[in-house]
Every structure is written in structure tokens, then in C-alpha cells.
Protein backbone atom coordinates (compact mmCIF):
# COMPACT_ATOMS: atom_id res chain seq x y z
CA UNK A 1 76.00 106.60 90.90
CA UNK A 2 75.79 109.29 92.97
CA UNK A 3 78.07 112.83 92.66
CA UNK A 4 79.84 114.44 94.88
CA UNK A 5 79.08 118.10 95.27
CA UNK A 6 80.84 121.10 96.51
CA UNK A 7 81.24 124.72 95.38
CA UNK A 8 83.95 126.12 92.88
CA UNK A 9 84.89 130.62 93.95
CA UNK A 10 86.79 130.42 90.82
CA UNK A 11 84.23 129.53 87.85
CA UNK A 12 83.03 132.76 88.09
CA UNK A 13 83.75 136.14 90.03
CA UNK A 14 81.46 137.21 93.02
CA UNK A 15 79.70 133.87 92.85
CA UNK A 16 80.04 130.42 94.40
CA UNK A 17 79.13 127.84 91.93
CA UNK A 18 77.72 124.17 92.70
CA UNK A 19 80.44 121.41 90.57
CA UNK A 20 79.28 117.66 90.11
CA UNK A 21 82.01 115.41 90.26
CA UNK A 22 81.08 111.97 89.59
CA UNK A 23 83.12 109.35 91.48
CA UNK A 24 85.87 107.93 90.33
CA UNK A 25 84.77 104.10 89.13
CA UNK A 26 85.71 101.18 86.80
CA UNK A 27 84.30 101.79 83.89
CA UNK A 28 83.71 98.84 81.64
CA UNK A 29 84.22 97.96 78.45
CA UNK A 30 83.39 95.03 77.85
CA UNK A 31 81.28 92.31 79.31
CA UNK A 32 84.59 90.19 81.10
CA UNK A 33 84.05 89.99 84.56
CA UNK A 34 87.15 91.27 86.40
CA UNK A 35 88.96 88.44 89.22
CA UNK A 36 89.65 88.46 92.61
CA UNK A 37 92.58 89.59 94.25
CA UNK A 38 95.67 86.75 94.56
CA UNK A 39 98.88 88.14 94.19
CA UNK A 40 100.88 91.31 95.09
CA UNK A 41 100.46 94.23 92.64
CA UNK A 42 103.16 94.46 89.32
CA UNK A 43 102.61 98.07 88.73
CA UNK A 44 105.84 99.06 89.43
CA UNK A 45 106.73 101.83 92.41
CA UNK A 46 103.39 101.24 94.20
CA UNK A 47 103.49 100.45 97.58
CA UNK A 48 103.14 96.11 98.56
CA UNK A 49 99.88 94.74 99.77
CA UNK A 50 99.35 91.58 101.29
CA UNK A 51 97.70 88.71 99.05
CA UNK A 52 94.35 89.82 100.03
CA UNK A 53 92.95 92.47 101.66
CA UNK A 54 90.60 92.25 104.31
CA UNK A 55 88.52 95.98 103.23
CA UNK A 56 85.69 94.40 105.73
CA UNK A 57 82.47 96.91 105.06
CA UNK A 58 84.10 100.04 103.97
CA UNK A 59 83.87 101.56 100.77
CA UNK A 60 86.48 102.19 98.45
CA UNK A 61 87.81 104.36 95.42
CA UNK A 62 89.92 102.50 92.90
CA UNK A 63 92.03 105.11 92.61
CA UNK A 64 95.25 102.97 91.38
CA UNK A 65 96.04 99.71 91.89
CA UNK A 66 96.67 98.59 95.11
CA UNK A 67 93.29 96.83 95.36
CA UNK A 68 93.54 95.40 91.96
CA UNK A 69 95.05 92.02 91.34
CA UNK A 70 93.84 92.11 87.62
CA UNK A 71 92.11 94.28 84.97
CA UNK A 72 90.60 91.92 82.30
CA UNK A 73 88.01 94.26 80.02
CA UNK A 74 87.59 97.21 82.07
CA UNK A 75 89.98 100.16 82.47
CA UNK A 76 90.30 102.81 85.12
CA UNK A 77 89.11 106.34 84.32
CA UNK A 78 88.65 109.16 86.07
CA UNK A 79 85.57 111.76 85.11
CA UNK A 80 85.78 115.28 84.82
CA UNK A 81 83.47 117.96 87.16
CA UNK A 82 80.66 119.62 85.14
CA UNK A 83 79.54 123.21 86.25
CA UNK A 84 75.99 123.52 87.52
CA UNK A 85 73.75 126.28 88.63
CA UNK A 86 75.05 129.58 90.72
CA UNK A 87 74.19 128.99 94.68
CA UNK A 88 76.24 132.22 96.02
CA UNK A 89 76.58 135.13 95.32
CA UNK A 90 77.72 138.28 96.70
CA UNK A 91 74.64 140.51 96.70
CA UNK A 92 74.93 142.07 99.99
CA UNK A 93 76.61 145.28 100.75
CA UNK A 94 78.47 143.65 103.72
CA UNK A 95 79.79 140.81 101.49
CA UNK A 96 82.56 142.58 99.13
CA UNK A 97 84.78 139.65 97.12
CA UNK A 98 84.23 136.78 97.58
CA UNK A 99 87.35 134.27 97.80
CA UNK A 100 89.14 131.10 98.57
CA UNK A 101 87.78 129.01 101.84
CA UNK A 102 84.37 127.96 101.05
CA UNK A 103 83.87 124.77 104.13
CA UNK A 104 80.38 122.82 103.68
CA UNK A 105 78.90 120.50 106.63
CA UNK A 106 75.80 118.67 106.99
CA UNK A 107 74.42 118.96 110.47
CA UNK A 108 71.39 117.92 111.85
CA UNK A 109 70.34 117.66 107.95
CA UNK A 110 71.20 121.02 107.43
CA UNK A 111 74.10 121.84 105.57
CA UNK A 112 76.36 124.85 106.34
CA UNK A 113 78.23 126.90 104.12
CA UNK A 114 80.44 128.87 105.76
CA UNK A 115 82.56 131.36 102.73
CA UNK A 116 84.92 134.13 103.21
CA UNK A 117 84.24 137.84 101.77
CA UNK A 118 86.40 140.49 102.26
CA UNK A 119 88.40 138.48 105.03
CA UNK A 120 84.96 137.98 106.84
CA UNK A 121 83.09 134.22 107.37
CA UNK A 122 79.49 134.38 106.18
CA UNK A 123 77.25 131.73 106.86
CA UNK A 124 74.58 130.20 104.31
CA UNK A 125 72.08 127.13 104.80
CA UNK A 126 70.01 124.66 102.95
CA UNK A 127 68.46 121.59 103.19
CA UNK A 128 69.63 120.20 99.48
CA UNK A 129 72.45 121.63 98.84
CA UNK A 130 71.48 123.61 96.19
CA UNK A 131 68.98 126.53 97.02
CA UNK A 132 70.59 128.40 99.94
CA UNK A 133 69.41 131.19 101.98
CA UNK A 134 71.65 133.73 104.23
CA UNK A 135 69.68 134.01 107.98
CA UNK A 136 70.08 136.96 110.01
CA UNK A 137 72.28 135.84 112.45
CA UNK A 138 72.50 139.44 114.65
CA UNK A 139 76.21 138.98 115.33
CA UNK A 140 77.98 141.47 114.21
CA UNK A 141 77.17 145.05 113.60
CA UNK A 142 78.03 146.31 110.04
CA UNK A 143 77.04 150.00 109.27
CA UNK A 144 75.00 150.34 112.61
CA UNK A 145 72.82 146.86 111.58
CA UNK A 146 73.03 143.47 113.00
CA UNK A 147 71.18 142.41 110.02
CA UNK A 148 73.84 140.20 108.56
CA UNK A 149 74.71 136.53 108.12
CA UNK A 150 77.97 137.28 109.79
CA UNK A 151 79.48 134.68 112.25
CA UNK A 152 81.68 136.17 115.37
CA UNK A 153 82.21 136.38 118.78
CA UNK A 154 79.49 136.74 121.33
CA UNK A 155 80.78 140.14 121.65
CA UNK A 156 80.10 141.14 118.72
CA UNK A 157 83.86 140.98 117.29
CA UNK A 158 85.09 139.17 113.78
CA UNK A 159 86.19 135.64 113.51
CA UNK A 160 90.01 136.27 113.28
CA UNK A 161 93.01 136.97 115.73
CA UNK A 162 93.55 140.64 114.54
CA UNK A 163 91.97 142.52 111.53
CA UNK A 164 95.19 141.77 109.57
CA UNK A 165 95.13 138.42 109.95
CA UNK A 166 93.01 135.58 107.80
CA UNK A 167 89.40 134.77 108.94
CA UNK A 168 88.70 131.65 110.13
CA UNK A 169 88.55 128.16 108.74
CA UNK A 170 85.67 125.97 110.55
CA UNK A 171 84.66 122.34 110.42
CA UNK A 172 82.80 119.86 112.67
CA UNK A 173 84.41 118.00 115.12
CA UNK A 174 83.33 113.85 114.67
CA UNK A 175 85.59 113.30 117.92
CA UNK A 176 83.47 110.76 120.04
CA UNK A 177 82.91 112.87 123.45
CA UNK A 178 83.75 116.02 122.01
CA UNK A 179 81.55 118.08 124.38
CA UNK A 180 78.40 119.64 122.60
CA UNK A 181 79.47 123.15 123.29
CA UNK A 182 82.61 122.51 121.37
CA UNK A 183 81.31 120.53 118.84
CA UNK A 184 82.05 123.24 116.08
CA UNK A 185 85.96 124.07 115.66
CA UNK A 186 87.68 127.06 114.00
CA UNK A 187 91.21 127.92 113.03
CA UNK A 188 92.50 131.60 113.07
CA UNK A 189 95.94 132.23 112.39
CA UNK A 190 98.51 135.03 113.73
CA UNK A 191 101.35 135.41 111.26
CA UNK A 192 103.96 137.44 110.49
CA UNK A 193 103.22 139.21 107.42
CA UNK A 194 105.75 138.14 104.34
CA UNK A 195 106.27 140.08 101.15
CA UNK A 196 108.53 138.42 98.65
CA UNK A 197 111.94 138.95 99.98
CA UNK A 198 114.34 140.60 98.64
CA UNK A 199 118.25 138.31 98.52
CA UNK A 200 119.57 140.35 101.80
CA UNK A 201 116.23 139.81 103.00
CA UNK A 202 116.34 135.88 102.03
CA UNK A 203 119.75 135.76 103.83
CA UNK A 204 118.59 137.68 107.49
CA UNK A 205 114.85 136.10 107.30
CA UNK A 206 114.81 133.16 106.31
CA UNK A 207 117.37 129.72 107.08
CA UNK A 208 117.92 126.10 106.02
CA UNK A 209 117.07 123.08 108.23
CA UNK A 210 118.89 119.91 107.61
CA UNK A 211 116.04 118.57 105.70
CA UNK A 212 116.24 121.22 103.28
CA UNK A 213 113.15 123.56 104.40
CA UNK A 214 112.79 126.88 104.38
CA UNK A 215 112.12 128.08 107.68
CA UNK A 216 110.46 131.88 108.68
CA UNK A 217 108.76 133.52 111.27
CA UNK A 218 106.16 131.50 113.19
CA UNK A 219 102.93 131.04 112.61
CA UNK A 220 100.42 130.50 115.57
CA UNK A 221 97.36 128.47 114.94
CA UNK A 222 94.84 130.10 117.30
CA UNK A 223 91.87 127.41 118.64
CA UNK A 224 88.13 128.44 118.79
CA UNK A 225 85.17 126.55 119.80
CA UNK A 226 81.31 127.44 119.39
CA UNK A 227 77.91 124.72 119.95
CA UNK A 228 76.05 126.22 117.06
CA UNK A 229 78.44 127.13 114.71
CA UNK A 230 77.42 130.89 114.57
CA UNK A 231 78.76 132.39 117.55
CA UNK A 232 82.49 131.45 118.51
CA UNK A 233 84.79 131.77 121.14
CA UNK A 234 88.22 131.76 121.90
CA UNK A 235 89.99 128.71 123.42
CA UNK A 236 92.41 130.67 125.20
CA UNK A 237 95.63 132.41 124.61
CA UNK A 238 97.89 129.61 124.13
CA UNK A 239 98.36 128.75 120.56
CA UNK A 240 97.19 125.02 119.26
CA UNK A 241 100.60 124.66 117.60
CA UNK A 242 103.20 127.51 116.22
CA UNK A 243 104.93 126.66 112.86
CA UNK A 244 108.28 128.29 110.85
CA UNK A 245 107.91 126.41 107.70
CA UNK A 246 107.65 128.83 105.22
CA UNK A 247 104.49 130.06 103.45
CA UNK A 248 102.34 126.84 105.72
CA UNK A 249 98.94 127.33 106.30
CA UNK A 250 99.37 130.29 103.31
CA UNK A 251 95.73 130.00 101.78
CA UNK A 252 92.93 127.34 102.26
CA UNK A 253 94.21 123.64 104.13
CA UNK A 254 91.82 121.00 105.63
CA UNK A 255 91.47 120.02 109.57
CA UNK A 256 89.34 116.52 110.64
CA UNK A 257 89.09 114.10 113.18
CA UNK A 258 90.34 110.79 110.99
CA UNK A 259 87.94 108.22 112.73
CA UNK A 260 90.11 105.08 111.18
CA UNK A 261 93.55 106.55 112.59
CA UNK A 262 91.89 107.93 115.76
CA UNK A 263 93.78 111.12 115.36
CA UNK A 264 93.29 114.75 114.13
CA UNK A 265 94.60 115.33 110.41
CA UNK A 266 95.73 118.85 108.98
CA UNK A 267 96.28 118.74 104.75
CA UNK A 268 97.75 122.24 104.08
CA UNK A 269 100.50 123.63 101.42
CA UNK A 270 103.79 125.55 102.13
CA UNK A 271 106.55 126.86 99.63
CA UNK A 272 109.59 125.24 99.32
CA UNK A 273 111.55 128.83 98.76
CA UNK A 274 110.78 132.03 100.12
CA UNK A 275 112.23 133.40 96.92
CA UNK A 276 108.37 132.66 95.04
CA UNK A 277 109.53 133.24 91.47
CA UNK A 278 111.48 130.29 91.58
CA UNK A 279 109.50 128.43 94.85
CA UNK A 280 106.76 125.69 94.45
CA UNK A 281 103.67 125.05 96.08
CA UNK A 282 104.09 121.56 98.25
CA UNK A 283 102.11 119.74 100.56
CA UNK A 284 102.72 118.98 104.01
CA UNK A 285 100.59 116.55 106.20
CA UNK A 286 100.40 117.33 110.40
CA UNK A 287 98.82 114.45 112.57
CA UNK A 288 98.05 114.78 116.43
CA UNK A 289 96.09 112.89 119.11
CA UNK A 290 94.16 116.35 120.21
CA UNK A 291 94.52 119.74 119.24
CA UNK A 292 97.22 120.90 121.54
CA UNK A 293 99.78 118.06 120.51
């Protein structure tokens, strides 16, 4: 069975390393074939299913069980990732720290790494995955050279909203009749910096909705488009959607187009107290027909 693959900043400082994951799979134990689906699930809390499920040609991860009627010799089991080789590291003068925000797309049957340093987006390619090479892209100018595998603006500027703001997150857009020129998508934020607060700070800053979240200063979530992926612009002033849940967006989150819901899908964290020694990391899910609702 194949493995998934993608890139782990943390095995290692200053390098990106490659991670197989094998999928998760029944694993058996025995030779007892395992019967088809005819009754609602007895696992208790998990969410009712019909009698059978009609999963038509898709593929699916057994990843509890809802799809399961019964287990009869086999067991579920979920394998562990095993570090591989080194495909990153940061080697060039431009490149600093590497950190958190590593996005991978295949393209055209090239895949893309695009990885922060120093609160810049660098962009590496290859054609398995595994041996990757950092083109000159001539973007931006670092030390008086365009040398650099930087992506920016046709102008020549960074891919943020300000220089104290985080760099951009980027993926591909799988929208049907997303215009070629706007095929590529990026994220910037503009945020109001947050320290942890002090309790008079907690008290002026910060409030309680009904639900019980925290809520700050906005966040903007600034829109920008680019048809190669390299050189980005701006999709106007107007922000794609402003935010005052605290600490949202607050490191790496994931943006798609969900082709079975037919909508855009944001997966991102948040903190459920501003006060961070006694807050916890949550996750919050944000749905929307197109990127300005």
C-alpha cells in the first residue's frame, strides 16, 4: 500500500525532513473474512448511519466505525510515521530559520514546496517528491541579487501585508472555472499584535460572547491570486473575511475547495483564553461558498 508523504520542520532544526505515513488500514489477523454492513453501528456515542451505505466509487479510511457493521478476525490499527531522508535545508544566506508552514502541491506533475524562513515563502520543486531543487525565480532582490527562490509581488515586494505580519499561506484552487490567472491562492494576514495579557489587560482587551469565546482585536484575512504560483498579487483592499476570536489563524491552518460539499473549507486553531498559561489550543472549522462569504 502506498504512503503518504509530506515534510516534518520539527525532526530536525534548519531542515525539512520527508515522513512516510502509511495509511491507516484493517489489518488482519486472522484468515475470517469480515461481513457486510446490516445494521446501525453499537459503538456507543458515534454518530447513526443508515443500514447501508451507498460509498458509490470513492475511497475510504476506516478510521472508526461508522462503516463497519462487524469486525470478525481483524482489528483496526493505526501505523506510526517513520523518518526518511533530509529534502530541505536551509543552506542559503537568504533563507535564515526555517519554520512552521511547509504547503506541498502537485501541478502539472511538478510538485511545489512552498516553506517559510525567516517570515519569507521560498519555493522548491521536484518531480518525485524527494530530490528537490530551489530555481532562481528573480523576484525579489536580497542583498542587491535577484538570485533567490523567493516568491513576491511583481514589484518586487514580499508575500505578506506588512513586514510585521506572517508570510503567506498558498494552495491550489480545484474550483471548476476558477480562471487560470487565479488558479494559485494565498492568505496573508493583518493582525493586531498580542502579547500575553496581563489581568487589567484581560479585562480592557479582551470580552465574553454568549457562547463562551474569547473575543480580541480583528484579524483580516488578506486575498492574493497569482497563475504560476511564483509571482502574486493582491486581490484588492477589502479583506476576504475579518475575525475577533482570539489567537485564530495564530500559526499554520489549511484552506481548500471541498469538491464533495461544493464549498471552500478553512481548518485552523484558536485559544480558548487569552490568559495562555491556563488557555488551550482548539479547533475551529469556517465554510463559505467563495472567498468573500
Amino acid at each position: 500500500m502506498d504512503d503518504l508523504k509530506f515534510v516534518d520542520p520539527a525532526v530536525q532544526r534548519g531542515v525539512l525532513r520527508r515522513v512516510h505515513v502509511p495509511l491507516l488500514f484493517l489489518f488482519l489477523l486472522s484468515g475470517a473474512p469480515c461481513p457486510g454492513q446490516g445494521a446501525r453501528s453499537a459503538v456507543p456515542g458515534l454518530l447513526e448511519r443508515p443500514v447501508l451505505v451507498d460509498l458509490g466509487a470513492d475511497r475510504e479510511l476506516f478510521v472508526d466505525h461508522y462503516l463497519i457493521d462487524q469486525l470478525k478476525g481483524v482489528r483496526l490499527k493505526l501505523h506510526h510515521p517513520r523518518p526518511a531522508e533530509v529534502v530541505i535545508k536551509a543552506d542559503r544566506s537568504w533563507e535564515g530559520e526555517l519554520g512552521f508552514g511547509q504547503t506541498v502541491i502537485l501541478h502539472d506533475g511538478i510538485y511545489r514546496m512552498y516553506y517559510q524562513a525567516s517570515n519569507k515563502v521560498c519555493y522548491a520543486e521536484s518531480t518525485d517528491g524527494i530530490s528537490w531543487t530551489k530555481p532562481e525565480l528573480g523576484i525579489i532582490s536580497v542583498d542587491g541579487s535577484r538570485a533567490n527562490n523567493l516568491v513576491g509581488t511583481s514589484g518586487g515586494e514580499y508575500l505578506h501585508d506588512n513586514e510585521t505580519e506572517p508570510a503567506g499561506r498558498i494552495f491550489l484552487d480545484s474550483r471548476p472555472g476558477v480562471q487560470p490567472t487565479k488558479r494559485f491562492k494565498a492568505i496573508t494576514l493583518n493582525e493586531d499584535k498580542r502579547a500575553n495579557p496581563s489581568e487589567e489587560e484581560l479585562t480592557s482587551k479582551f470580552s465574553l460572547d454568549q457562547s463562551g469565546l474569547w473575543l480580541g482585536s480583528p484579524t483580516d484575512v488578506i486575498p492574493w491570486v497569482s497563475a504560476d504560483g511564483k509571482t502574486w498579487k493582491k486581490l484588492g483592499d477589502k479583506p476576504m473575511f475579518r475575525n475577533s476570536l482570539y489567537g485564530t489563524l495564530d500559526g499554520d491552518f489549511s484552506l481548500f475547495w471541498s469538491e464533495t460539499e461544493g464549498q471552500y473549507v478553512m481548518y485552523t486553531r484558536y485559544f480558548t483564553s487569552p490568559n495562555r498559561s491556563v488557555g488551550r489550543r482548539s479547533l475551529a472549522r469556517l465554510t463559505a461558498p467563495d472567498l468573500f462569504h
